[in-house]
PDB file of N, CA and C in Angstrom:
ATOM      1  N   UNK A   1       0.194  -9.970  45.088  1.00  0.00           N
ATOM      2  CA  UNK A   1      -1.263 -10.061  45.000  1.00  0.00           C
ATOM      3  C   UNK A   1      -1.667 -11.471  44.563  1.00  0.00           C
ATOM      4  N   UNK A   2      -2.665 -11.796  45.278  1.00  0.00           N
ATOM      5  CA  UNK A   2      -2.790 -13.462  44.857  1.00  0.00           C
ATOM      6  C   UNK A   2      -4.294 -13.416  43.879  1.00  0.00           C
ATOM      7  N   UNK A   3      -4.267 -14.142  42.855  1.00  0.00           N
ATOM      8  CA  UNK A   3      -5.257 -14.130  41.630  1.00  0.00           C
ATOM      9  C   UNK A   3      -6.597 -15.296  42.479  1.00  0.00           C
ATOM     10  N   UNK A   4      -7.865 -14.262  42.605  1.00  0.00           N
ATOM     11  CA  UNK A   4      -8.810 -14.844  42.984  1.00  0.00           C
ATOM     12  C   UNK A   4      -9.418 -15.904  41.985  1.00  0.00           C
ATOM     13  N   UNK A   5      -9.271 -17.250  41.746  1.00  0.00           N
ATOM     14  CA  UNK A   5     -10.111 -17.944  41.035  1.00  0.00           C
ATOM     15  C   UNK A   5     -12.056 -18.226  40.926  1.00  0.00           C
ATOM     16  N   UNK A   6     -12.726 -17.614  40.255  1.00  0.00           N
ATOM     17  CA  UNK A   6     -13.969 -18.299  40.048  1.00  0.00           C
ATOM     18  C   UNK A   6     -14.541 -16.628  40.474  1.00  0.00           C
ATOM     19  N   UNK A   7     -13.689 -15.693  40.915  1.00  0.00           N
ATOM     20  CA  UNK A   7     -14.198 -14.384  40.763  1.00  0.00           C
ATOM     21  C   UNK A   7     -13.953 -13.226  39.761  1.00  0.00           C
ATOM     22  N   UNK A   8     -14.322 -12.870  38.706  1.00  0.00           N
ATOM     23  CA  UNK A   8     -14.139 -11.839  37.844  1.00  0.00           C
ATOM     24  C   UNK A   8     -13.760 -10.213  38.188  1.00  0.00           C
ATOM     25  N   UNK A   9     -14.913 -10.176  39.185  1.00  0.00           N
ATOM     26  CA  UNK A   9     -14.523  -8.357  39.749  1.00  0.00           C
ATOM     27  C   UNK A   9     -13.760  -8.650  41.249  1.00  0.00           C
ATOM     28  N   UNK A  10     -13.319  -7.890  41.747  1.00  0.00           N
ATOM     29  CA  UNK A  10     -12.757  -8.283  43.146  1.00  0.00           C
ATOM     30  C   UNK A  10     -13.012  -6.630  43.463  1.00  0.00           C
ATOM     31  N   UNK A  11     -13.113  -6.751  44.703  1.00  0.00           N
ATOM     32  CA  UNK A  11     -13.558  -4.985  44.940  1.00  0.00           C
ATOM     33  C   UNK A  11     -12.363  -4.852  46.375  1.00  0.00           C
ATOM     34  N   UNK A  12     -11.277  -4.028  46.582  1.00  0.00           N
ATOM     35  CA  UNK A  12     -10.490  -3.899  47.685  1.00  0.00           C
ATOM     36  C   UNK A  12     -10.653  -2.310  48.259  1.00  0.00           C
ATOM     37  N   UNK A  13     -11.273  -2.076  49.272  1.00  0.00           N
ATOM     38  CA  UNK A  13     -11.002  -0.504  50.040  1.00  0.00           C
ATOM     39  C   UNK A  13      -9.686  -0.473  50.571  1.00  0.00           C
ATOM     40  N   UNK A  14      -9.207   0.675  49.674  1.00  0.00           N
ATOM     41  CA  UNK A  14      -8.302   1.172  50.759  1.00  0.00           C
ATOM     42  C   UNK A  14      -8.283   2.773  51.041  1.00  0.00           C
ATOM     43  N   UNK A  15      -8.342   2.632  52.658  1.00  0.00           N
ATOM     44  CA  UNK A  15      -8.916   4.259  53.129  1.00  0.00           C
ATOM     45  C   UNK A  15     -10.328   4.058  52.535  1.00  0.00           C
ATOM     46  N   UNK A  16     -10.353   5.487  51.819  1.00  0.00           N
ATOM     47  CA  UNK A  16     -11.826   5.816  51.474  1.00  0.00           C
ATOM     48  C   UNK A  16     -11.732   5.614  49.390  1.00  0.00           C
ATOM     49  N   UNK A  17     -10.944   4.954  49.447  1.00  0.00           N
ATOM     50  CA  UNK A  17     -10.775   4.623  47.825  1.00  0.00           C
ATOM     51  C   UNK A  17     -11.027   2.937  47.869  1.00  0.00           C
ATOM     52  N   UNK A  18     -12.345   2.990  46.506  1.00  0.00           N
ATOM     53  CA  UNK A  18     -12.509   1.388  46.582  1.00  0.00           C
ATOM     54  C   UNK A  18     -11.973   1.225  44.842  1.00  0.00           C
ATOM     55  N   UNK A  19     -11.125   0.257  44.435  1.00  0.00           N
ATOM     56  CA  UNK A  19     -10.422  -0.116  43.794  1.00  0.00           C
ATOM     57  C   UNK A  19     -10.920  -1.004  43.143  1.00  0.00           C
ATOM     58  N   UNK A  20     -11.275  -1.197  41.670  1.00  0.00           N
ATOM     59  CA  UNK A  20     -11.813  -2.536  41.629  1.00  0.00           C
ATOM     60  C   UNK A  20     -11.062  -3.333  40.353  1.00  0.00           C
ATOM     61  N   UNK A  21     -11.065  -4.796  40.882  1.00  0.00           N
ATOM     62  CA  UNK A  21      -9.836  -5.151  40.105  1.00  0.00           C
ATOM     63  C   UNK A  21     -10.178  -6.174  39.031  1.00  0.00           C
ATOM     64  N   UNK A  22     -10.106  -6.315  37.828  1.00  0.00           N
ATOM     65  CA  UNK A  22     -10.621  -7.598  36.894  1.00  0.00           C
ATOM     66  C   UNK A  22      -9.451  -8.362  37.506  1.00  0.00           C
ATOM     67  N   UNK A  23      -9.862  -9.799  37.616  1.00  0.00           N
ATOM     68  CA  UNK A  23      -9.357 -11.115  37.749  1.00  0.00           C
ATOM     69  C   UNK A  23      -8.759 -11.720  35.821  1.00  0.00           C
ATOM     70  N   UNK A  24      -7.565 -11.681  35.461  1.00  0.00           N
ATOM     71  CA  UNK A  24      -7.896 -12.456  34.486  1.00  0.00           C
ATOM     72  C   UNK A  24      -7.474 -13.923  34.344  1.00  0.00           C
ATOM     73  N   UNK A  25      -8.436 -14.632  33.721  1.00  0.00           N
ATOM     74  CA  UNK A  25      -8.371 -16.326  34.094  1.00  0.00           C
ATOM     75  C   UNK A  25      -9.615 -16.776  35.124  1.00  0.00           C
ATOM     76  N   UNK A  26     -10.421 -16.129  35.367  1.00  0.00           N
ATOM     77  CA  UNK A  26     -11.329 -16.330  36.538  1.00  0.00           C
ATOM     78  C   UNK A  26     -12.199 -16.911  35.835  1.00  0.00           C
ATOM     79  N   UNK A  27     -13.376 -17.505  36.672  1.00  0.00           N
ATOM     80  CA  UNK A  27     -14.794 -17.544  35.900  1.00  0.00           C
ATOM     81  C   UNK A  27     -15.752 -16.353  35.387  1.00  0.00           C
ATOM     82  N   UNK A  28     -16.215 -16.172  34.307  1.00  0.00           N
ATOM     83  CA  UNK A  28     -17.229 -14.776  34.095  1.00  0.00           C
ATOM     84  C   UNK A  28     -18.198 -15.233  34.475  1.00  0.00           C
TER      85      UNK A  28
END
């Protein structure tokens, strides 16, 4: 999994499940 910089929440669907992921180290 690669760490999104300058994003805090990241939201991923998979199927009909949405997952949501804290970034830590990101911008708040």
């Amino acid at each position: 999994m690669i760490p999104t910089v300058g994003f805090t929440m990241r939201k991923i669907t998979k199927g009909n499940v949405t997952i949501k992921i804290w970034d830590i180290g990101g911008q708040p």
